[in-house]
Protein backbone atom coordinates (compact mmCIF):
# COMPACT_ATOMS: atom_id res chain seq x y z
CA UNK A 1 100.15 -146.64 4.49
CA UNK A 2 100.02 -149.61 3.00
CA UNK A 3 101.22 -152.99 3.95
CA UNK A 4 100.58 -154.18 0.28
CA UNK A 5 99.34 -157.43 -0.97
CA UNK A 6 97.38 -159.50 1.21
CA UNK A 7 99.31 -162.92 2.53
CA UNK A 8 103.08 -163.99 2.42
CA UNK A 9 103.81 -163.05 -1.33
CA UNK A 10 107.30 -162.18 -1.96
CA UNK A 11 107.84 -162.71 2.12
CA UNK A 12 108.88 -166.42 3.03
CA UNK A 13 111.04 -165.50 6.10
CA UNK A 14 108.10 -163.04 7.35
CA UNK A 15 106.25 -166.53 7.47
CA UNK A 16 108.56 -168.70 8.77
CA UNK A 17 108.81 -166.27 11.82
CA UNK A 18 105.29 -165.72 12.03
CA UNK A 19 104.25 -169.69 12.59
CA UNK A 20 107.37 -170.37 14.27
CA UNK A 21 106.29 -167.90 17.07
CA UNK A 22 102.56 -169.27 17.07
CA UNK A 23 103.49 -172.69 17.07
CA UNK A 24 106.14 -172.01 19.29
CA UNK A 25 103.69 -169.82 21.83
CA UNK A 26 100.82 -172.87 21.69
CA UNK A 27 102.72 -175.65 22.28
CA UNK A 28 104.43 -174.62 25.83
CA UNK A 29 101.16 -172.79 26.49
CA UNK A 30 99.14 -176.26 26.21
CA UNK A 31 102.19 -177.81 28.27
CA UNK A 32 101.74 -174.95 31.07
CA UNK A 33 105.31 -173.70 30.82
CA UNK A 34 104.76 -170.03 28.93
CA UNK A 35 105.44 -168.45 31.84
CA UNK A 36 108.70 -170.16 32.11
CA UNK A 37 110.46 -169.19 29.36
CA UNK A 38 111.31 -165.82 30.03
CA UNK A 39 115.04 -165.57 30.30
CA UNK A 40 117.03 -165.04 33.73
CA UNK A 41 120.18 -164.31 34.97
CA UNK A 42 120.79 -168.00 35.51
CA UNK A 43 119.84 -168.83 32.28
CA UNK A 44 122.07 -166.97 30.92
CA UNK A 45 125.91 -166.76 33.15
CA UNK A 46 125.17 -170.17 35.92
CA UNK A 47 123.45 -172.16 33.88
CA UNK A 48 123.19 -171.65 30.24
CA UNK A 49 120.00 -173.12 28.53
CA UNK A 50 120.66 -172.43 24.89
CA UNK A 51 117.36 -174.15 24.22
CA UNK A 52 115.99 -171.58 25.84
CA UNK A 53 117.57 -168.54 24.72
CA UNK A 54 116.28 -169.73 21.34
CA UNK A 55 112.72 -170.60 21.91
CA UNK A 56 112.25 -167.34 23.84
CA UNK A 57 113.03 -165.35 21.13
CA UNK A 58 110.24 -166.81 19.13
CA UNK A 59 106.71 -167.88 21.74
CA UNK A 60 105.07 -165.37 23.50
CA UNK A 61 103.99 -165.71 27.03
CA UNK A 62 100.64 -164.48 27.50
CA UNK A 63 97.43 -164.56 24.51
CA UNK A 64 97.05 -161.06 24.25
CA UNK A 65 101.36 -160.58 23.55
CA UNK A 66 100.74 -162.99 20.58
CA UNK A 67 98.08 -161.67 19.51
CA UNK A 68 99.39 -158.43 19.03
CA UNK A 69 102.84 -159.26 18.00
CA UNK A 70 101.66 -161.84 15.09
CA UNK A 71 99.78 -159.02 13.60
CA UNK A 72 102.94 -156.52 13.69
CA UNK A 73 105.36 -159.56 12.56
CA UNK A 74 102.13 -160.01 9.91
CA UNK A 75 102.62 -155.98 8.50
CA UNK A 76 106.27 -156.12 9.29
CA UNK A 77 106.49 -158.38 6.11
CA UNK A 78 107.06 -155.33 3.74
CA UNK A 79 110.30 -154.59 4.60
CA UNK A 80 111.36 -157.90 3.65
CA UNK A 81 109.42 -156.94 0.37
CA UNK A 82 111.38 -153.94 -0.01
CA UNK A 83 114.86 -155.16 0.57
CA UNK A 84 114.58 -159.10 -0.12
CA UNK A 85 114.46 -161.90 1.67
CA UNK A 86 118.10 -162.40 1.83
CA UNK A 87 118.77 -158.84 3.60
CA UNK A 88 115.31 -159.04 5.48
CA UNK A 89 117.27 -162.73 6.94
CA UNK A 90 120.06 -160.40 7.77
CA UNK A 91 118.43 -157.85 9.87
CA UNK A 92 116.08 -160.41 11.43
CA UNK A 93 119.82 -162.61 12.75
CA UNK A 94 121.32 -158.45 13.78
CA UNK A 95 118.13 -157.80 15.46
CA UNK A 96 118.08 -161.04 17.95
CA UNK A 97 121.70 -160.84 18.44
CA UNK A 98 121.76 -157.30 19.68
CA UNK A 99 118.96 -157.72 21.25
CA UNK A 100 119.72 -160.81 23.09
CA UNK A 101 123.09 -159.36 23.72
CA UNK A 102 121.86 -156.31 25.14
CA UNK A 103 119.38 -157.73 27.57
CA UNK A 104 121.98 -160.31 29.14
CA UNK A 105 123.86 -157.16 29.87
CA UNK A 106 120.67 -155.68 31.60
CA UNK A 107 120.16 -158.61 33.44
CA UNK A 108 123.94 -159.07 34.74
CA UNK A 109 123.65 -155.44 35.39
CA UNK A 110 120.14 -155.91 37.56
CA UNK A 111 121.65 -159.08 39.32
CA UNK A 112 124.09 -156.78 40.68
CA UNK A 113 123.04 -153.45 41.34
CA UNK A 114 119.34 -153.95 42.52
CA UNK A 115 119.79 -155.55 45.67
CA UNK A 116 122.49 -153.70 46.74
CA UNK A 117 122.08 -149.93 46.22
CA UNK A 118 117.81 -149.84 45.51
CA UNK A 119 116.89 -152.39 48.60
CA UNK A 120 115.31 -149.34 50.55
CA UNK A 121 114.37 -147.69 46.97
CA UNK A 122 110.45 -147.69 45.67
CA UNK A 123 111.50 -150.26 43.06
CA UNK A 124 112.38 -153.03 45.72
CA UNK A 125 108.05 -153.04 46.02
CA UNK A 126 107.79 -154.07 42.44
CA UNK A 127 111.26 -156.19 42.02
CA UNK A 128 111.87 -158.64 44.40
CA UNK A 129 115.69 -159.25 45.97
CA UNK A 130 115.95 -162.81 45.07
CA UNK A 131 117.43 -162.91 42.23
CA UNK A 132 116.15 -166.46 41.49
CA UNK A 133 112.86 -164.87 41.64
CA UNK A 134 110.96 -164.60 38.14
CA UNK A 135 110.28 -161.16 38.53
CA UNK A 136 114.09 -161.22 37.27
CA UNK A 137 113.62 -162.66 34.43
CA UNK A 138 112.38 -160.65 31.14
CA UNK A 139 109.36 -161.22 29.11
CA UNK A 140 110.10 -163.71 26.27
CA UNK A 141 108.99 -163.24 22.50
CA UNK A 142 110.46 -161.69 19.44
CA UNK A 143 110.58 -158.59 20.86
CA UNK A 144 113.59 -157.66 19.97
CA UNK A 145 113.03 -157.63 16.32
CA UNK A 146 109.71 -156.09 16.80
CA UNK A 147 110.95 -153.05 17.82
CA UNK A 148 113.32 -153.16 15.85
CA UNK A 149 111.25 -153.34 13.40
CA UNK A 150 109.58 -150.15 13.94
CA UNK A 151 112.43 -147.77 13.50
CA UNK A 152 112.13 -149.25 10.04
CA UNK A 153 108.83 -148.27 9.95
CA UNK A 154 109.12 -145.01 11.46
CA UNK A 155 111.78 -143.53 8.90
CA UNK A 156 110.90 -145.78 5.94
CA UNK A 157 107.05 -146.17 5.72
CA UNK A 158 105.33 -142.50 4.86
CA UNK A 159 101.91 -141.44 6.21
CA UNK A 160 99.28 -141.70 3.33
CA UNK A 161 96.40 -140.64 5.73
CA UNK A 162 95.64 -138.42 8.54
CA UNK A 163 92.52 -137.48 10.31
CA UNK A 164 91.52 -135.65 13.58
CA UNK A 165 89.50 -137.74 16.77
CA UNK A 166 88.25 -135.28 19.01
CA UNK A 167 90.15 -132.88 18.24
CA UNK A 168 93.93 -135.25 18.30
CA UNK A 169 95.42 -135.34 15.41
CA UNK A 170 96.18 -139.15 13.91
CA UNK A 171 97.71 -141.20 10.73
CA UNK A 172 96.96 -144.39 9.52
CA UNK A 173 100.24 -145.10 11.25
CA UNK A 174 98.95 -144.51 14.64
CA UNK A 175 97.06 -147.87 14.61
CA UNK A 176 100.26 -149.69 14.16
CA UNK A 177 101.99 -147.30 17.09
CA UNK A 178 99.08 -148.03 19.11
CA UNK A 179 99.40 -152.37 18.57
CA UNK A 180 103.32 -151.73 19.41
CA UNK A 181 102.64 -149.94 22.73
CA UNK A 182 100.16 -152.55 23.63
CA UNK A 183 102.48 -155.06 23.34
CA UNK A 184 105.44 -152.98 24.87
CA UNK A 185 103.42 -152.32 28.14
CA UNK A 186 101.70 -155.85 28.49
CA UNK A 187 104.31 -157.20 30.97
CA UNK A 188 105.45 -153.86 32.17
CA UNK A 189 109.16 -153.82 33.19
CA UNK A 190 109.84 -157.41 32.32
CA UNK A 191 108.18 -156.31 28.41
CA UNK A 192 109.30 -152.88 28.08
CA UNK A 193 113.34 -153.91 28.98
CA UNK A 194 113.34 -156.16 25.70
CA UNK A 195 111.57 -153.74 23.84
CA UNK A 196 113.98 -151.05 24.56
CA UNK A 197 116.65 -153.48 23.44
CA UNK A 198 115.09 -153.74 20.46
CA UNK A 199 115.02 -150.25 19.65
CA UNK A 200 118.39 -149.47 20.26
CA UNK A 201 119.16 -152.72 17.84
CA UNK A 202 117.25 -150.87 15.09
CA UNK A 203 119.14 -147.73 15.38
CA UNK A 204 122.00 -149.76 15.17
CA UNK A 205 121.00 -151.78 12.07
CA UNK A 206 119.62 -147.88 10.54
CA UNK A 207 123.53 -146.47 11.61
CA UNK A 208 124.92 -149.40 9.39
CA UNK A 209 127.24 -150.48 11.87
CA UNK A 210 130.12 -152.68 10.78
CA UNK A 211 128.22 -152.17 7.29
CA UNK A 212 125.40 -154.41 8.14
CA UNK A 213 122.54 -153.30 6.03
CA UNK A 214 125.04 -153.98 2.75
CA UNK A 215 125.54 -158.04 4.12
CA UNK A 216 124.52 -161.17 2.42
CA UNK A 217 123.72 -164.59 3.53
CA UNK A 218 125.17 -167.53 1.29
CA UNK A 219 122.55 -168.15 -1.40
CA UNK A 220 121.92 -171.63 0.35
CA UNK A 221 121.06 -170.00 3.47
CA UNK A 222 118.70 -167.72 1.91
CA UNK A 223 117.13 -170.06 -0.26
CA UNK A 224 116.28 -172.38 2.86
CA UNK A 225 113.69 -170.16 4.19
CA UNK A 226 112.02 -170.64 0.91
CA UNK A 227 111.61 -173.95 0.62
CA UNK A 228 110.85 -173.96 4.22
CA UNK A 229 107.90 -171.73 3.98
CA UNK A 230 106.71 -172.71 0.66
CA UNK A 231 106.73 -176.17 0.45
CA UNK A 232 103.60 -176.30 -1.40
CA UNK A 233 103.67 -173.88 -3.52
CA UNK A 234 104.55 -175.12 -6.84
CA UNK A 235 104.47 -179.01 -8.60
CA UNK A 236 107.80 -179.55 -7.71
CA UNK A 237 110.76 -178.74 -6.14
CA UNK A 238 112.59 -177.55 -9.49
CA UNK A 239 109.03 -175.80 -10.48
CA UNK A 240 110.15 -173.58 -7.31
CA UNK A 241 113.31 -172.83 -8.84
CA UNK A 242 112.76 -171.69 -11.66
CA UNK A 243 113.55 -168.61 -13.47
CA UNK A 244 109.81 -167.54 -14.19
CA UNK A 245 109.58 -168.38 -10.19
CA UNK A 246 112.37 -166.37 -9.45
CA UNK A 247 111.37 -163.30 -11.94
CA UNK A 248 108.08 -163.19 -9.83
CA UNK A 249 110.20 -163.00 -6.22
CA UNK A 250 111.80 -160.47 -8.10
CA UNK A 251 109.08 -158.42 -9.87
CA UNK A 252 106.79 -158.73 -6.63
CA UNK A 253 104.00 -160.20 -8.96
CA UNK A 254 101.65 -162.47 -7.44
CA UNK A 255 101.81 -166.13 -7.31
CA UNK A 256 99.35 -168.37 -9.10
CA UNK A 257 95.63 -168.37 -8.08
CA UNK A 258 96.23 -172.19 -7.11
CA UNK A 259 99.16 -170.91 -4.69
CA UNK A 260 97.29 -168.72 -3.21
CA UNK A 261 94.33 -170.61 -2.57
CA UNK A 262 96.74 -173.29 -0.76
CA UNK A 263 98.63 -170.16 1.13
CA UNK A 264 95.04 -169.76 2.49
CA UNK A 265 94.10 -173.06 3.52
CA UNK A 266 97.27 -173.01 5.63
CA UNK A 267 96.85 -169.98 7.31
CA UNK A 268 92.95 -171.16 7.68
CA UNK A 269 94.38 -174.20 9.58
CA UNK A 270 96.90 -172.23 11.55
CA UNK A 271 94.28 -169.33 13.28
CA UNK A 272 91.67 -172.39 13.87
CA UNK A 273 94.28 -174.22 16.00
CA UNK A 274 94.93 -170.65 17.43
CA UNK A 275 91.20 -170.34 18.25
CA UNK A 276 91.21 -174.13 19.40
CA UNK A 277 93.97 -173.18 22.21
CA UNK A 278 92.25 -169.86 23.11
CA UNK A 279 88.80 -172.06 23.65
CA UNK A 280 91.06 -174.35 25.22
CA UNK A 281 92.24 -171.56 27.91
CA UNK A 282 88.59 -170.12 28.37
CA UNK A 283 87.15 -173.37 29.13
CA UNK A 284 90.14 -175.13 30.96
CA UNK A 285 92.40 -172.36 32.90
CA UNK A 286 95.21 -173.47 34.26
CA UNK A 287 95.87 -173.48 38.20
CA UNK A 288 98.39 -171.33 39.59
């Protein structure tokens, strides 16, 4: 298994996702309001909160959820090397569409059913009545395409290397399972409902339902991610268009040593403000 080359090459929408959801996950962390933005029942039918819907399908709620799902949207960046940014922006909009859909469905369905007919059931312990309570709410975070995610992975990326601990048989996929599980357990119910959403959206996108995996965005759509993600790239904006620019997209070659080296200054400056707001947390926890 191999995730190929190291970095973003060839994979500007894996990076705008990946420091949209840090950036996304530190700033309402410094604010104190992570562990609001998991979405509710009300935030979905009563009282709408588009704002919301959005930003929790990009920040985290918790350190150890971001840590672990940065480094699977990190190796998740091959499929977008294998089918092109263009598709990869496709299946990224089907995954957080079914995904969302799916789990406002759950939650209508929760709102409803749970206090009625499992009030004297062992769940009403663990999932309170109220249904203004958070324990309503779901986990925020791009779960959904995540998951989804890894029935790519599962059919598309083979095993290169297997080996035996204690007598269990394991892969060099197993590591990646392992991260996935991690992060589908670390709010319990409230993760493991969006994860199961975005499963069942990646079985979806693998049936090719209404065709999906064959769909294009406009070339201006597609294009935006780039110059998003790679502002600094190249000299200039028509540098960055260019056909030798667009042969290496293409080819999968690597970008200049220059672009690489500034590739790795931002990333540099990205995990030290990471580290900065875990220091932050250690030193200064916030009050319940």
């Amino acid at each position: 298994m191999n995730g190929g080359p190291s970095g973003f090459n060839n994979a500007p929408v894996g990076k705008a996702i990946v420091i949209s959801s840090a950036l996304f996950t530190i700033f309402f962390g410094f604010q104190g309001r992570s562990k609001k933005l998991g979405l509710s029942y009300q935030d979905i039918f009563e009282k709408p909160k588009i704002w919301k819907i959005i930003v929790s399908m990009f920040a985290f709620m918790s350190t150890p959820e971001l840590m672990f799902g940065l480094f699977l949207l990190y190796y998740f960046r091959v499929f977008e090397r294998q089918i092109g940014s263009n598709k990869y922006s496709v299946f990224i909009l089907f995954s957080f569409a079914v995904s969302v859909l799916e789990e406002s469905v759950i939650l209508a369905f929760l709102k409803e059913i749970l206090p009625g007919q499992l009030s004297s059931y062992s769940l009403s312990k663990h999932i309170s009545q109220d249904p203004k309570d958070p324990s309503y709410s779901i986990t925020s975070g791009p779960y959904g395409l995540i998951f989804s995610s890894f029935v790519q992975f599962f059919f598309d990326i083979p095993v290169s290397t297997r080996f035996r601990v204690f007598g269990l048989s394991f892969s060099d996929k197993s590591f990646i399972y392992l991260a996935g599980l991690q992060l589908l357990l670390s709010s319990w119910k409230r993760s493991m409902l969006p994860g199961i959403c975005g499963v069942t959206a990646g079985f979806l996108y693998r049936m090719n339902i209404f065709y999906i995996r064959k769909a294009k965005l406009p070339d201006f759509l597609a294009s935006l991610f780039s110059r998003v993600s790679w502002p600094s790239m190249g000299s200039s904006s028509a540098a960055a268009g260019s056909p030798g620019t667009r042969n290496t997209l293409e080819t999968g070659s690597a970008p200049p040593y220059a672009g690489r080296q500034v590739e790795a200054s931002i990333f540099a400056s990205l995990f030290h403000l990471l580290f900065v707001y875990l220091l932050a947390l250690s030193l200064f926890p916030r009050r319940a």
